[in-house]
Protein backbone atom coordinates (compact mmCIF):
# COMPACT_ATOMS: atom_id res chain seq x y z
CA UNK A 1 13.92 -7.97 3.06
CA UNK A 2 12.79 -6.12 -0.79
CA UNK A 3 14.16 -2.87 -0.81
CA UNK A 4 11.21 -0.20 -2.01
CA UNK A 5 9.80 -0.71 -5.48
CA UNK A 6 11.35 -3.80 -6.59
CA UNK A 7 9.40 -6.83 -7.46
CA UNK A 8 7.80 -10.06 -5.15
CA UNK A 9 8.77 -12.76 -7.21
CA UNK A 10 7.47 -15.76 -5.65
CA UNK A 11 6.00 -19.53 -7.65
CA UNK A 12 4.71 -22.19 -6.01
CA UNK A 13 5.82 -26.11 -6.37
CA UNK A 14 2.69 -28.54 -5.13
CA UNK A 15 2.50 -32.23 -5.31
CA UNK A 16 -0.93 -34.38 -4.69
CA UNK A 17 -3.94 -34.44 -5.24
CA UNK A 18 -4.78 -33.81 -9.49
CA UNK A 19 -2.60 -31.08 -10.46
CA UNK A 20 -4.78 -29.74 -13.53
CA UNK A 21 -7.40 -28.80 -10.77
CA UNK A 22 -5.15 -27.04 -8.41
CA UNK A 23 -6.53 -23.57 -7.27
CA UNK A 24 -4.29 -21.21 -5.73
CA UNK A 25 -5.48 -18.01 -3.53
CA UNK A 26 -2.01 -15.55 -2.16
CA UNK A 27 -3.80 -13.07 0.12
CA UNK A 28 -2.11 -10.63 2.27
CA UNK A 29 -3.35 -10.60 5.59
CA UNK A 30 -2.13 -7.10 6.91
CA UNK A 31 -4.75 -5.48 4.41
CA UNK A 32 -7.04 -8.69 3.92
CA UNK A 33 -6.51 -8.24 0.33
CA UNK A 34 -6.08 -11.30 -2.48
CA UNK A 35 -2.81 -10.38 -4.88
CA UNK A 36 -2.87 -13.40 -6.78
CA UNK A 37 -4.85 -16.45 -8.35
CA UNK A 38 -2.27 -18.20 -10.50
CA UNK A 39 0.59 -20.38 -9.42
CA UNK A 40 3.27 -17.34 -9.43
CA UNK A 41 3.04 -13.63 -7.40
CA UNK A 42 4.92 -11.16 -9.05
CA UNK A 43 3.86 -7.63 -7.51
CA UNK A 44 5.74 -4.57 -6.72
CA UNK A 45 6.83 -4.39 -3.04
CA UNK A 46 5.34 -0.88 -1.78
CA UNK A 47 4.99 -2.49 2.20
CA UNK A 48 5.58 -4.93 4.17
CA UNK A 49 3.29 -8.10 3.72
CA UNK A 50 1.86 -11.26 5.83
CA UNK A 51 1.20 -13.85 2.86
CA UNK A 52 -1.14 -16.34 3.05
CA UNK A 53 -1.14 -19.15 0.19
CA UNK A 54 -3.85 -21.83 0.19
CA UNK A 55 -3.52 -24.39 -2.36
CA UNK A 56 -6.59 -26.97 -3.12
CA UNK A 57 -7.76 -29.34 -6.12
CA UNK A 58 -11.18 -28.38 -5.46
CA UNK A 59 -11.66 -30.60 -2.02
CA UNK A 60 -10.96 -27.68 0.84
CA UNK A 61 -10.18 -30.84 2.29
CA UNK A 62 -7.10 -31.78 0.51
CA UNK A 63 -5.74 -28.23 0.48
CA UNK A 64 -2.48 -26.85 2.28
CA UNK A 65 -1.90 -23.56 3.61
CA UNK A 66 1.58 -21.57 4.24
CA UNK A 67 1.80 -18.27 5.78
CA UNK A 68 5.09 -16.20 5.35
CA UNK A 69 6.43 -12.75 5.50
CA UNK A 70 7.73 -10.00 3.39
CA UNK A 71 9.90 -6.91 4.60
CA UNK A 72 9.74 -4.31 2.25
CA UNK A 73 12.28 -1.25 3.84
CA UNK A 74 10.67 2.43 3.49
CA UNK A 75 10.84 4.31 0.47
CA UNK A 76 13.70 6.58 -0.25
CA UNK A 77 13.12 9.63 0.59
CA UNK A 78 15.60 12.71 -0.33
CA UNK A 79 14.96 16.14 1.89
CA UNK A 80 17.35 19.10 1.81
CA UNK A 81 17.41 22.83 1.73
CA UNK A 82 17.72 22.80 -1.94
CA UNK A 83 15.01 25.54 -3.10
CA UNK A 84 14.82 28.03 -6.13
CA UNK A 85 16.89 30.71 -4.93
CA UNK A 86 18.39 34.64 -6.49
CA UNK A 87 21.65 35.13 -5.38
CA UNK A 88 24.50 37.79 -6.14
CA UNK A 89 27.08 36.62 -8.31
CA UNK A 90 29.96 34.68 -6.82
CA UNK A 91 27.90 34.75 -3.54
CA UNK A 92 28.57 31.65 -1.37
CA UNK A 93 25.60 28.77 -1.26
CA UNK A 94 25.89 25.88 0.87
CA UNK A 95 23.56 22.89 0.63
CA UNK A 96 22.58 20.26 2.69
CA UNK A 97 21.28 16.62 1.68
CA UNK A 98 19.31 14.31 4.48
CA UNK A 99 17.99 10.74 3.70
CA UNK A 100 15.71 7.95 4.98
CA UNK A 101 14.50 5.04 4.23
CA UNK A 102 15.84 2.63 1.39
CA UNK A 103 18.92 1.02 2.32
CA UNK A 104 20.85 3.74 4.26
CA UNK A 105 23.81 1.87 4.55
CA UNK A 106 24.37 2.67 0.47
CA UNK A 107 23.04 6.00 0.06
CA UNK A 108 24.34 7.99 -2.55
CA UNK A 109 24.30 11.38 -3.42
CA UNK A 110 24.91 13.24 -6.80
CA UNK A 111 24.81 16.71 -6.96
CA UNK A 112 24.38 18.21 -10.53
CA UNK A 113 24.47 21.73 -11.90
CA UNK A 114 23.41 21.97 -15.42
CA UNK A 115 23.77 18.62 -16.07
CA UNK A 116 27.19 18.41 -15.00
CA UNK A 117 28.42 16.59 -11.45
CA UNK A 118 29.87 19.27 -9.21
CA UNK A 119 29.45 16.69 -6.25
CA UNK A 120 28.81 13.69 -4.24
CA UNK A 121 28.99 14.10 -0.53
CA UNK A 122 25.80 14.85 1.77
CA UNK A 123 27.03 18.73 1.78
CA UNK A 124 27.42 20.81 -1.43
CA UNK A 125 29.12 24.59 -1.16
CA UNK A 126 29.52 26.19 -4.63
CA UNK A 127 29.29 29.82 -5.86
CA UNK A 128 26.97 31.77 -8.01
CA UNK A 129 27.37 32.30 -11.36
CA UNK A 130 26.30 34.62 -14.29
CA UNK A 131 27.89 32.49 -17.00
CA UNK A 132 24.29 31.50 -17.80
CA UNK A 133 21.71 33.58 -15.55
CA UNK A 134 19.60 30.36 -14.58
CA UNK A 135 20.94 27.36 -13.23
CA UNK A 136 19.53 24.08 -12.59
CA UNK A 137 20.98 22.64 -9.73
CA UNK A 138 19.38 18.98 -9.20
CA UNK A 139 20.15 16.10 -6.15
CA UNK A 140 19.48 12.60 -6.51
CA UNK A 141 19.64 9.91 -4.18
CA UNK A 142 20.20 6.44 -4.60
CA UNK A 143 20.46 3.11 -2.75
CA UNK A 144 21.76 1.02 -5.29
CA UNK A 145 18.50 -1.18 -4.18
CA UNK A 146 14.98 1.27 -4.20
CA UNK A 147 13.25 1.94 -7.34
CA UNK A 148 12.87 5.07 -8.34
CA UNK A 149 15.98 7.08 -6.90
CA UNK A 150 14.69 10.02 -5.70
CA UNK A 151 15.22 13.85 -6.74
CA UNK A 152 14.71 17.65 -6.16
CA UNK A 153 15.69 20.05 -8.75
CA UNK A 154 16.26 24.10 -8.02
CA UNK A 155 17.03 27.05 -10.25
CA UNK A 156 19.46 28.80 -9.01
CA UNK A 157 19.50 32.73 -10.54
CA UNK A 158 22.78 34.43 -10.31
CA UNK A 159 21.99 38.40 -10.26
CA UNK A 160 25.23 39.73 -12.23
CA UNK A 161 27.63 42.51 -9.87
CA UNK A 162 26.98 46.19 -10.80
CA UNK A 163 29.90 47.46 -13.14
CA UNK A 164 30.44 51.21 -12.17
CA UNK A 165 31.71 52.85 -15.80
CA UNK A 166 31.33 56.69 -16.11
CA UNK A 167 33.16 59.46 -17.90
CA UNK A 168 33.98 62.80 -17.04
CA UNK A 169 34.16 66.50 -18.87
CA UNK A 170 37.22 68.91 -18.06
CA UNK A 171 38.31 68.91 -14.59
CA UNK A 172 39.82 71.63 -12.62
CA UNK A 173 40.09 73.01 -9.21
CA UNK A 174 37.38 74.62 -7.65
CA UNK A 175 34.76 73.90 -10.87
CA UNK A 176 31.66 71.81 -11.38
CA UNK A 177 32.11 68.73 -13.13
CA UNK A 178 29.67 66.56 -14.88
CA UNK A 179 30.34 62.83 -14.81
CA UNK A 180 28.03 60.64 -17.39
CA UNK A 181 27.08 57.27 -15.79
CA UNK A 182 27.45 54.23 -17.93
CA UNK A 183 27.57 51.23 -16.14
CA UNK A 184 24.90 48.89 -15.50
């Protein structure tokens, strides 16, 4: 069994007949397509396969035929509620990560914000926050077997809190005062 995206490295060894005539035919027989002429398939596994190899020195008659098959798992496929999101500054965000496919017995997850791991496990809770106003807060997923890993990236905005600032004139019982707002 080939995890997703790695390579179907398979040669042939044949004896008999006159070697500098052998012919060789690999055909898969799920999609009744040929993959290969030469003595050696080397394709990228994106699905199972049913192989067929047929080797001959030109006389059908003298030929061989071997049939065989290759498990290729699913391909690795990340899904969470990861989206480009606004929130308020130091406001609560929890994340979730779900998998399939691959080799789920080694999934992996890596949870980076700007760059920088802030986590590994399936759930991510972090806070908002206005040191820079845009985050990017990316998930990958790997299997330590599929090729490529898989990813989703987010910007996270963090809307800075309102700072209340105002000053006052004289104050005294009983008499307007004005107040000059200068917060943000």
């Amino acid at each position: 069994t080939l995890c997703y995206g790695n390579y179907i490295n398979q040669k042939t060894q044949a004896t008999g007949g006159i070697a500098k005539y052998y012919q060789y035919r690999w055909k898969d027989l799920l999609s009744n397509t040929e993959i290969s002429d030469s003595q050696s398939l080397n394709a990228k596994a994106k699905n199972s396969l049913k192989i067929q190899l047929i080797i001959n020195d030109g006389c059908l008659a003298l030929g061989d035929t071997a049939i065989f098959n290759i498990k290729v798992k699913p391909k690795l496929e990340l899904n969470t509620n990861l989206k480009d999101t606004t929130a308020c500054e130091n406001q609560k965000l929890t994340y979730t990560a779900n998998a399939q496919g691959g080799d789920s017995t080694n999934y992996s997850y890596k949870w980076l914000l700007n760059n920088k791991e802030i986590g590994t496990e399936k759930t991510l809770s972090t806070q908002a926050s206005t040191s820079t106003s845009t985050s990017t807060l990316t998930l990958t997923l790997t299997d330590h077997c599929s090729e490529p890993d898989d990813t989703i990236k987010a910007q996270i905005t963090a809307n800075p809190a309102p700072q209340a600032e105002f000053t006052t004139g004289i104050t005294c019982s009983k008499t307007k005062t004005d107040f000059t707002f200068k917060g943000k």
